[in-house]
C-alpha atoms as a PDB file:
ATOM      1  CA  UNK A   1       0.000   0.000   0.000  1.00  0.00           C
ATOM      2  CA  UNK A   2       1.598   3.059  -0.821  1.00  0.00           C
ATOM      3  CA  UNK A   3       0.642   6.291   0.998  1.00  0.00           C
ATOM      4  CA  UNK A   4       1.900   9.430  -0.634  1.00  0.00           C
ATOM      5  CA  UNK A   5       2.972  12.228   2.055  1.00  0.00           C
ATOM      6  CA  UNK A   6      -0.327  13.814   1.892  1.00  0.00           C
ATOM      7  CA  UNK A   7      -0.712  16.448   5.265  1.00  0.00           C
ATOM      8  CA  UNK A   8      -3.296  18.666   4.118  1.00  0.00           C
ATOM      9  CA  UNK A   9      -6.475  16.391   3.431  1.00  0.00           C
ATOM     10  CA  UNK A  10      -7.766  12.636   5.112  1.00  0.00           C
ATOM     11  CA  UNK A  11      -5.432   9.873   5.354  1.00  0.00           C
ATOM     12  CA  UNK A  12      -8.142   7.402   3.584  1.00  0.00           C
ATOM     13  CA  UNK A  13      -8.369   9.622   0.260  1.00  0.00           C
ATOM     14  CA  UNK A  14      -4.786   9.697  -0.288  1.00  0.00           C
ATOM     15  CA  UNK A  15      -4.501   6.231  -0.103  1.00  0.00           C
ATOM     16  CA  UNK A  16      -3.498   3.764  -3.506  1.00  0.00           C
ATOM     17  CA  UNK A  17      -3.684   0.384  -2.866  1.00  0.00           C
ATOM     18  CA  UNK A  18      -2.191  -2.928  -4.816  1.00  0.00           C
ATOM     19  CA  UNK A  19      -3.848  -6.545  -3.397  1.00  0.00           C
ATOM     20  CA  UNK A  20      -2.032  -9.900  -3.623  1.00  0.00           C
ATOM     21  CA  UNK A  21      -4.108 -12.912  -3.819  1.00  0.00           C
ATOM     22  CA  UNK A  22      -1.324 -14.742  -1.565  1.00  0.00           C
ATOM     23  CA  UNK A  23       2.086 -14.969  -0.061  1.00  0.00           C
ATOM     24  CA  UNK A  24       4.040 -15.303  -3.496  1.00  0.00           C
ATOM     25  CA  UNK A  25       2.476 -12.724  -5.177  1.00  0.00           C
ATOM     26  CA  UNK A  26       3.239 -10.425  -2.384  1.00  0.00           C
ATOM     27  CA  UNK A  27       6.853 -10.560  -2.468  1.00  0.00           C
ATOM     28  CA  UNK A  28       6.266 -10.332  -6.358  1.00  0.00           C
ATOM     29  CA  UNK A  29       4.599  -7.029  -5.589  1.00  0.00           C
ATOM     30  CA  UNK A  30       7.013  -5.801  -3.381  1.00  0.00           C
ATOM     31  CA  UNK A  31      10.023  -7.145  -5.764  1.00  0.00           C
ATOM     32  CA  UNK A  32       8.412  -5.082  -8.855  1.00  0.00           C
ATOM     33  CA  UNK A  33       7.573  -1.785  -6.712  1.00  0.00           C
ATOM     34  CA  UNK A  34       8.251   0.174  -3.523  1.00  0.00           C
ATOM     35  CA  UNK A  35       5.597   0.282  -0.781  1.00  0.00           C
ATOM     36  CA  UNK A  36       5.186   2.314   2.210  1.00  0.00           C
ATOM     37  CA  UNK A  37       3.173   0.117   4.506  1.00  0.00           C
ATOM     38  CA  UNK A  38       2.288  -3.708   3.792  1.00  0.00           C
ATOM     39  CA  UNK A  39      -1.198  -4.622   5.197  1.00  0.00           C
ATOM     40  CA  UNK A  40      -0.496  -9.021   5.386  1.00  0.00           C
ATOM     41  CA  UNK A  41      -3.263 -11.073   5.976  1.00  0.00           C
ATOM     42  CA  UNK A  42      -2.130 -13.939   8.095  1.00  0.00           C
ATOM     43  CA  UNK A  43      -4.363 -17.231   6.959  1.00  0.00           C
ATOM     44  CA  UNK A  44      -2.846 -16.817   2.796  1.00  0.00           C
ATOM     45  CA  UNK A  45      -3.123 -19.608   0.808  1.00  0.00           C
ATOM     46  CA  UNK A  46       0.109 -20.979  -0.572  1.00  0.00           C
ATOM     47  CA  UNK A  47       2.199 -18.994   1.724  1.00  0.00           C
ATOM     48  CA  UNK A  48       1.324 -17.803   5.037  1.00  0.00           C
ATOM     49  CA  UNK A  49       1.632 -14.219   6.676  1.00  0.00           C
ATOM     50  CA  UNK A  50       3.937 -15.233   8.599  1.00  0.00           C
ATOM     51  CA  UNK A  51       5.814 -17.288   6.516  1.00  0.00           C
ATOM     52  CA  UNK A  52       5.868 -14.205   3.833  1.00  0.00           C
ATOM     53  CA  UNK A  53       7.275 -11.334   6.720  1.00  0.00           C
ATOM     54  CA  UNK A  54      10.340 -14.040   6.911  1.00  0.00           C
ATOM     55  CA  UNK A  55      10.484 -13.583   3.511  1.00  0.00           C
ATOM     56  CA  UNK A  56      11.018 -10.028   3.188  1.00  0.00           C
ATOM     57  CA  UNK A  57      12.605  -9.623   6.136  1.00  0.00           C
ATOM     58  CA  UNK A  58      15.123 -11.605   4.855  1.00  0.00           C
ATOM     59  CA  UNK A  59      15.336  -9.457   1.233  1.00  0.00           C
ATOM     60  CA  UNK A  60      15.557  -6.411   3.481  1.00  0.00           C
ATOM     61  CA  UNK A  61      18.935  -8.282   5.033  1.00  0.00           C
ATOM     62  CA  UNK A  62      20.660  -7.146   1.384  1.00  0.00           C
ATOM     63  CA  UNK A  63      18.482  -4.237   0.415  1.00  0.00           C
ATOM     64  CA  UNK A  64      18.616  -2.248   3.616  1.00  0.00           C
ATOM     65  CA  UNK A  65      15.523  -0.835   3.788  1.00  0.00           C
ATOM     66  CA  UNK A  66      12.504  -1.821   6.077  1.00  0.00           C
ATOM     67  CA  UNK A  67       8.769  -1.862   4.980  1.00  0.00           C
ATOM     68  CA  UNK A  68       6.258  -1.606   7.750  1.00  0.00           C
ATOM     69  CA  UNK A  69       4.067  -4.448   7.836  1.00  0.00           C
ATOM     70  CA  UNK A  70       0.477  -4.819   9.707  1.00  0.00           C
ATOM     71  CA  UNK A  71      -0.862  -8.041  10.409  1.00  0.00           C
ATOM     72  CA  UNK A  72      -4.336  -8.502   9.587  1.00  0.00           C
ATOM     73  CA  UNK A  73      -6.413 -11.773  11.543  1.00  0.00           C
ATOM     74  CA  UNK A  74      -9.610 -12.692  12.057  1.00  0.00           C
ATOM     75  CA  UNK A  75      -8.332 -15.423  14.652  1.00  0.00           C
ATOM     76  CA  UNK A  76      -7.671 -12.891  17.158  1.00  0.00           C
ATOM     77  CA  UNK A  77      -6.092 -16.004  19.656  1.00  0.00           C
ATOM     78  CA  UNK A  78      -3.941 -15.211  22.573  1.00  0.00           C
ATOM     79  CA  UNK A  79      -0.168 -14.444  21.581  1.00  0.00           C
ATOM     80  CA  UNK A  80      -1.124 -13.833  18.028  1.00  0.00           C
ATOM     81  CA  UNK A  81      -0.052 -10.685  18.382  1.00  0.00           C
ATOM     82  CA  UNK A  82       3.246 -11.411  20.280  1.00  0.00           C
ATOM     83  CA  UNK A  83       3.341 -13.833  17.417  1.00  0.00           C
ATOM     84  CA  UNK A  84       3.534 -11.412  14.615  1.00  0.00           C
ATOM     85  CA  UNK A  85       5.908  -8.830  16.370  1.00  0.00           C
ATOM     86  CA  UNK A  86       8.238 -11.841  16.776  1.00  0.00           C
ATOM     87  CA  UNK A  87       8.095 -12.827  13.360  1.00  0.00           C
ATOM     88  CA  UNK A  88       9.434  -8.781  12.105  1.00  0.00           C
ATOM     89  CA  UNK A  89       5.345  -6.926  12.238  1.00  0.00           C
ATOM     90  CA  UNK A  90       5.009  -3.780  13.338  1.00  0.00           C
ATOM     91  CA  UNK A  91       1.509  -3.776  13.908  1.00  0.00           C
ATOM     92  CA  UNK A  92      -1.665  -5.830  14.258  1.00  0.00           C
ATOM     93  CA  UNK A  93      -5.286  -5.701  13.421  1.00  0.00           C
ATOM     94  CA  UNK A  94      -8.024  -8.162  14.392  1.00  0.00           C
ATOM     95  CA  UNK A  95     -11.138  -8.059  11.841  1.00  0.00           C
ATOM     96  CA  UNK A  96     -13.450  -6.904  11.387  1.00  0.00           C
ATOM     97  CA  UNK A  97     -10.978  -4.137  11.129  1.00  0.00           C
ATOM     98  CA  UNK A  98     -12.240  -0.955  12.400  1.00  0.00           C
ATOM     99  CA  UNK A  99     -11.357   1.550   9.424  1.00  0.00           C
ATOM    100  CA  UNK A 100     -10.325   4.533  11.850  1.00  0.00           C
ATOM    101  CA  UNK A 101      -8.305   2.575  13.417  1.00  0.00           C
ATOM    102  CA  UNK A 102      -6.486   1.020  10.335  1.00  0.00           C
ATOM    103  CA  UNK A 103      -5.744   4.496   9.177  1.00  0.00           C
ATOM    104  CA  UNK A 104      -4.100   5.148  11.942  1.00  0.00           C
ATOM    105  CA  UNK A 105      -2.166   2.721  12.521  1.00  0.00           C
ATOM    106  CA  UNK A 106      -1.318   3.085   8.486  1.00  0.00           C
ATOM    107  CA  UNK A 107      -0.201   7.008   9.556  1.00  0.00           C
ATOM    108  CA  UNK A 108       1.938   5.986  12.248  1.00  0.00           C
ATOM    109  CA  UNK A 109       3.881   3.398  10.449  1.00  0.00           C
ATOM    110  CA  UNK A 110       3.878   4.536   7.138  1.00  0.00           C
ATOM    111  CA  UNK A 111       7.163   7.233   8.009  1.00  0.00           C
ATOM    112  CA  UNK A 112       8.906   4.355   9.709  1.00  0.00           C
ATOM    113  CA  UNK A 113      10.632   2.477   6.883  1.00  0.00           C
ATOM    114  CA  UNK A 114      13.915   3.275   7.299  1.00  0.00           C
ATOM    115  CA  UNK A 115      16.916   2.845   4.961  1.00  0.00           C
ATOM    116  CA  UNK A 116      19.485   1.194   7.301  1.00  0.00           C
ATOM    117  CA  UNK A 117      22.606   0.819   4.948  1.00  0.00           C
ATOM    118  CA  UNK A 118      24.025  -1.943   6.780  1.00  0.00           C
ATOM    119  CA  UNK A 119      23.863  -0.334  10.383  1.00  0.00           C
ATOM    120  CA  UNK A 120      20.306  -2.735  11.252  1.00  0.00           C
ATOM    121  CA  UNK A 121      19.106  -4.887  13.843  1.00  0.00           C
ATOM    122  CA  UNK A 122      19.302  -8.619  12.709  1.00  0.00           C
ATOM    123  CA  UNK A 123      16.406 -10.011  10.686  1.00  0.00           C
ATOM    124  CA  UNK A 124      15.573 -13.450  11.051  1.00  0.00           C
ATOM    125  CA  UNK A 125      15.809 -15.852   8.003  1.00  0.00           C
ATOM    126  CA  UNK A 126      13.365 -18.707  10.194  1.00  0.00           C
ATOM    127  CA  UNK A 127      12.663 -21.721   7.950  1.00  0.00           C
ATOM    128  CA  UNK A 128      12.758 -21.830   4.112  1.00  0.00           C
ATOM    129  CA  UNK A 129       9.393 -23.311   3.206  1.00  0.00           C
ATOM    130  CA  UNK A 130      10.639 -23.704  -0.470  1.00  0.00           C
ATOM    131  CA  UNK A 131      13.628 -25.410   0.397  1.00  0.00           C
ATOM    132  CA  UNK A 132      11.632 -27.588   3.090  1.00  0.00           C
ATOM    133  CA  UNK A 133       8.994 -28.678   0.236  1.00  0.00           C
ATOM    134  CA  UNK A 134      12.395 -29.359  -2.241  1.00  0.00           C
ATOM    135  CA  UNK A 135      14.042 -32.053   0.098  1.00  0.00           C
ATOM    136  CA  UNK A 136      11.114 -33.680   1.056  1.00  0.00           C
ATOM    137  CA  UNK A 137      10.078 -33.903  -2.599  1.00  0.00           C
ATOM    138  CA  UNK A 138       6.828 -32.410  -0.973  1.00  0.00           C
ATOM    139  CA  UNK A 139       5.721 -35.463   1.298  1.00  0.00           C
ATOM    140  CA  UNK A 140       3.100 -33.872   3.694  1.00  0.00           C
ATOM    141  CA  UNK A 141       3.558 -36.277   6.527  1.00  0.00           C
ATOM    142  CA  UNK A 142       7.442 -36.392   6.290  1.00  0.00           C
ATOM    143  CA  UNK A 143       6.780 -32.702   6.564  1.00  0.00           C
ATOM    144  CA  UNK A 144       4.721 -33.201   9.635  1.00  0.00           C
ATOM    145  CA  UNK A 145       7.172 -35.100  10.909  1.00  0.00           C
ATOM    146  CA  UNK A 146      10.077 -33.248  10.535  1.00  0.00           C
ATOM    147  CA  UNK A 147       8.640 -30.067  11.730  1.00  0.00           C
ATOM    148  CA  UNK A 148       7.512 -31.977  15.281  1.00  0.00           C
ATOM    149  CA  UNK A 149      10.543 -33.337  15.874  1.00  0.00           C
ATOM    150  CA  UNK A 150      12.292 -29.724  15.642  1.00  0.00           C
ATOM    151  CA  UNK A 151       9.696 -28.215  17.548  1.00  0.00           C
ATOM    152  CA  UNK A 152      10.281 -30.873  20.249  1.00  0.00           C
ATOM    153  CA  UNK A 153      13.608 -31.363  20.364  1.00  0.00           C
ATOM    154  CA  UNK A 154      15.109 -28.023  19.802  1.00  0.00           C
ATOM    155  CA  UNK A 155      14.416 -26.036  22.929  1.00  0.00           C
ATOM    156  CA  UNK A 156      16.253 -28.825  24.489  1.00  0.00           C
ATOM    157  CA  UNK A 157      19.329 -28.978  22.237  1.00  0.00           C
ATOM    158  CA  UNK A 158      19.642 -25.365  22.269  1.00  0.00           C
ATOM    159  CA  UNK A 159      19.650 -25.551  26.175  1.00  0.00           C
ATOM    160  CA  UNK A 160      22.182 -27.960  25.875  1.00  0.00           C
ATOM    161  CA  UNK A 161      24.066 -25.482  23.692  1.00  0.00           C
ATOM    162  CA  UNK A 162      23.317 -22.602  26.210  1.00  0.00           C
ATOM    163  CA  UNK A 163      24.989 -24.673  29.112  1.00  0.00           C
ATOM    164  CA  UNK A 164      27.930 -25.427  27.190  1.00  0.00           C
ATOM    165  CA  UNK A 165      28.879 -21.673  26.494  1.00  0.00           C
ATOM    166  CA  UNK A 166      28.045 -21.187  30.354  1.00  0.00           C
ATOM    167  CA  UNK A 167      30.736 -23.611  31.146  1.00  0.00           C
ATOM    168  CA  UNK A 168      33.137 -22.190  28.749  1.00  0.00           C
ATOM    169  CA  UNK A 169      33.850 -25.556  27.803  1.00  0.00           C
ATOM    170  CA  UNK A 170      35.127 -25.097  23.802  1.00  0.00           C
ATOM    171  CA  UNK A 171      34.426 -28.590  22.976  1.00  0.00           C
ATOM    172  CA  UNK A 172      30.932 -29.177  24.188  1.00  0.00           C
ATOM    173  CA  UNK A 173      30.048 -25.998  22.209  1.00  0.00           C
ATOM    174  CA  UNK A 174      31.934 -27.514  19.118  1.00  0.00           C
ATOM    175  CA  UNK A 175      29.805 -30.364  19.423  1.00  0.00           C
ATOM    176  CA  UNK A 176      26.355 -29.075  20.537  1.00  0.00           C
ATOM    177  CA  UNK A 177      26.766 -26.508  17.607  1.00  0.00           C
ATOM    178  CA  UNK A 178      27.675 -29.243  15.310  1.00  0.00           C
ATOM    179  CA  UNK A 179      24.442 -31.060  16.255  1.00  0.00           C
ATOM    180  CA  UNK A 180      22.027 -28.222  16.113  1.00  0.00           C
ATOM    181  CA  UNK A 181      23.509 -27.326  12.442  1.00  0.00           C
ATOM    182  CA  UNK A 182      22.358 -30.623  11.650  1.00  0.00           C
ATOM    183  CA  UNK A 183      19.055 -30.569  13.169  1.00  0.00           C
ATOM    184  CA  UNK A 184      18.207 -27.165  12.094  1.00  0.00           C
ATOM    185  CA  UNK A 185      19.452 -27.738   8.592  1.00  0.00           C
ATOM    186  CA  UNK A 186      17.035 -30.932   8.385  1.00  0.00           C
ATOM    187  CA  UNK A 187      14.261 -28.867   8.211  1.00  0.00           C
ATOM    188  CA  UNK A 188      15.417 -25.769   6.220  1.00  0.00           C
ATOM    189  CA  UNK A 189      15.655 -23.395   8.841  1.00  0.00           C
ATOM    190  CA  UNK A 190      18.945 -22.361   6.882  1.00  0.00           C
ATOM    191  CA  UNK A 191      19.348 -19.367   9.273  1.00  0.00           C
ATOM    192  CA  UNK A 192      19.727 -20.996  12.341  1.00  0.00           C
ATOM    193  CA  UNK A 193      21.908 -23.506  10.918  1.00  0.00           C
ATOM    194  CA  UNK A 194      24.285 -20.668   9.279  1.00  0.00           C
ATOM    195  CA  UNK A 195      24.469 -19.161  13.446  1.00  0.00           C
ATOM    196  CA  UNK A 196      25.228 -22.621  14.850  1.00  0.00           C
ATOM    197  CA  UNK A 197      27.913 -23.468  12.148  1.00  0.00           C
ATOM    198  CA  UNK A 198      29.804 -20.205  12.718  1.00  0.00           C
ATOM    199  CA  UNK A 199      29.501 -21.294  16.452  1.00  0.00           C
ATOM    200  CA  UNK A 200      30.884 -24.696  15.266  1.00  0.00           C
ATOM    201  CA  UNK A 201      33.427 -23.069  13.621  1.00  0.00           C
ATOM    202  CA  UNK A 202      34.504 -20.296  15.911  1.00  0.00           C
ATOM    203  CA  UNK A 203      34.681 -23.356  19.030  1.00  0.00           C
ATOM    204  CA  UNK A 204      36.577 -25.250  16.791  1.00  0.00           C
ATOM    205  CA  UNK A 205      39.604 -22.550  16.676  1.00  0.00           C
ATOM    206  CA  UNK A 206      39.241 -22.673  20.035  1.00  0.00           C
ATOM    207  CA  UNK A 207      38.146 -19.689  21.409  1.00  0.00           C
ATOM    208  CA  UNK A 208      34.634 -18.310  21.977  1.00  0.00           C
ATOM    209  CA  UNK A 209      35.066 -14.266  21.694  1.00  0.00           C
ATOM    210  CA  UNK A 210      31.840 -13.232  19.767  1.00  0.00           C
ATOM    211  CA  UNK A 211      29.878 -16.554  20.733  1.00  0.00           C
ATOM    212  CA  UNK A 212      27.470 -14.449  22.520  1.00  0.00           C
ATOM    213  CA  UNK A 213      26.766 -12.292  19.403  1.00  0.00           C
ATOM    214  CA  UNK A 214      26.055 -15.378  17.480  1.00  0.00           C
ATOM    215  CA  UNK A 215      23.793 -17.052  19.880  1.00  0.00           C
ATOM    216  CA  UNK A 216      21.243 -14.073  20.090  1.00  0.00           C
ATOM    217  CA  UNK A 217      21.285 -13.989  16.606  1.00  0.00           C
ATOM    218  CA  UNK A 218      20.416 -17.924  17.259  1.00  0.00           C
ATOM    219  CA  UNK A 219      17.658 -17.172  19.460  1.00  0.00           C
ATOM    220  CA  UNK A 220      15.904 -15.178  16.910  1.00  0.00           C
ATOM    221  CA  UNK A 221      16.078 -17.350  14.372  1.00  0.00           C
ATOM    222  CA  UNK A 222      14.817 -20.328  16.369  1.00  0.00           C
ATOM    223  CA  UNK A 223      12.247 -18.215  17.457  1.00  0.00           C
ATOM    224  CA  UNK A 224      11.253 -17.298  14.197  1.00  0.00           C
ATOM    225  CA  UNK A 225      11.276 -21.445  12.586  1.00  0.00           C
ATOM    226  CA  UNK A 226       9.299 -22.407  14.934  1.00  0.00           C
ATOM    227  CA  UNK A 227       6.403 -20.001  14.424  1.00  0.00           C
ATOM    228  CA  UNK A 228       6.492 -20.516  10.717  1.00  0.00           C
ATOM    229  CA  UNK A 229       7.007 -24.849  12.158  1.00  0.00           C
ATOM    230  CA  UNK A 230       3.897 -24.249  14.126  1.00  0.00           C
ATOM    231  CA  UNK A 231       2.071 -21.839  11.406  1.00  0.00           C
ATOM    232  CA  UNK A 232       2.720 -24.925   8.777  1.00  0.00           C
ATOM    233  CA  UNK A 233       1.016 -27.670  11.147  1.00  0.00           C
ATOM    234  CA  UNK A 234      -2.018 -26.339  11.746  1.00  0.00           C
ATOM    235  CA  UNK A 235      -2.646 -25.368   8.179  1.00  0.00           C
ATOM    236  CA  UNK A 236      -2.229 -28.827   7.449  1.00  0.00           C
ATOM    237  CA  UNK A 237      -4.135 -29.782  10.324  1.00  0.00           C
ATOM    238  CA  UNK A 238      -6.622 -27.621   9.029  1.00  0.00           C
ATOM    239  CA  UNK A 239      -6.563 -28.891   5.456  1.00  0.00           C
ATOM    240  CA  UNK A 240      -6.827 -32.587   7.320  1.00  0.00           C
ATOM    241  CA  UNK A 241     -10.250 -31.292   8.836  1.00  0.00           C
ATOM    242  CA  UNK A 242     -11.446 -29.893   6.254  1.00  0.00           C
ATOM    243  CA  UNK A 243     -10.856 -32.699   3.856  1.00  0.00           C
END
């Protein structure tokens, strides 16, 4: 949505709009133009809300600027919103959506993108839904699968990990890292595998200066996979019902 810088007359009739019919066609959108605020509906077909902020949060990572995005839900559940600030939003609406309060919202975010030029907070890269669909040849329950056991067994691994680097003990990070890279790479969240493999790396030389750096940059990518994880089970779960 772009909103020209309009101070003399109401918000809503300066307004120009572009819709996407889903995820892909969004980043399309923004790939082909330049837009001041993104209003993302969360339940897309073909790729999520959530699933699409990762997306061009992770453009942004080599373009250095920053769109504002909204979500827009009609689940309204507890931590949705939490949900969608953790995933890179800046805002949320619940529908119906009250118009005066979407143009609002719309006039306080719309200044905000910001052209960082390399001097930005980290973005997230989460899980690669593409790449997770590739090497699994697109085999819904394998995807099922996969995406349990990471939501399972990672808070524990990454503990692990976590108690390691308390210790100081360069080995046991060397190897917890090495394990996570693994796990995390098994289900495409390429991001969180890059952090624990310069982990791996940097334990392996033997020294951990910087390992600190790395691992919040590891927390937020964890954080983000597993929303997009969770996101990507109940849609199927959903399909399942609906089916």
């Amino acid at each position: 949505m772009t909103v020209p810088g309009v101070t003399n007359e109401p918000l809503k009739a300066a307004l120009e709009s572009s819709l996407a019919a889903n995820g892909y066609l969004a980043l399309a959108a923004l790939e082909a133009a330049r837009f001041d605020v993104v209003l993302m509906d969360l339940q897309m077909p073909v790729m999520s809300g959530l699933e699409a902020t990762a997306a061009i949060r992770t453009r942004e990572r080599q373009s250095g600027r920053r769109v504002p995005i909204i979500a827009m839900t009609a689940r309204a559940m507890p931590g949705d919103r939490e949900q969608c600030l953790a995933a890179g939003m800046d805002g949320y609406l619940s529908k119906p959506v009250r118009p005066e309060e979407m143009y609002a919202l719309i006039e306080k975010l719309a200044d905000t993108g910001t052209e960082t030029n390399g001097a930005r907070d980290y973005v997230p890269v989460g899980l690669d839904h593409e790449q997770l669909i590739a090497v699994t040849d697109n085999h819904p329950s394998l995807i099922q699968t996969l995406l349990r056991v990471f939501l399972e067994t990672a808070p524990q691994m990454v503990g692990d990990l976590d108690a390691a680097l308390r210790s100081g003990a360069v080995k046991d990070v060397e190897q917890r890292a090495h394990a996570l890279k693994g796990m995390f790479g098994g289900v495409a969240a390429t991001g969180a595998a890059a952090c624990a493999g310069r982990l791996e790396t940097l334990a392996h030389a033997g020294t951990l200066d910087g390992a600190q750096t790395i691992r919040r940059e590891l927390e937020a990518e964890v954080r983000q996979a597993m929303i997009v994880a969770r996101t990507m089970l109940n849609e199927s779960a959903d399909i399942l019902t609906r089916r």
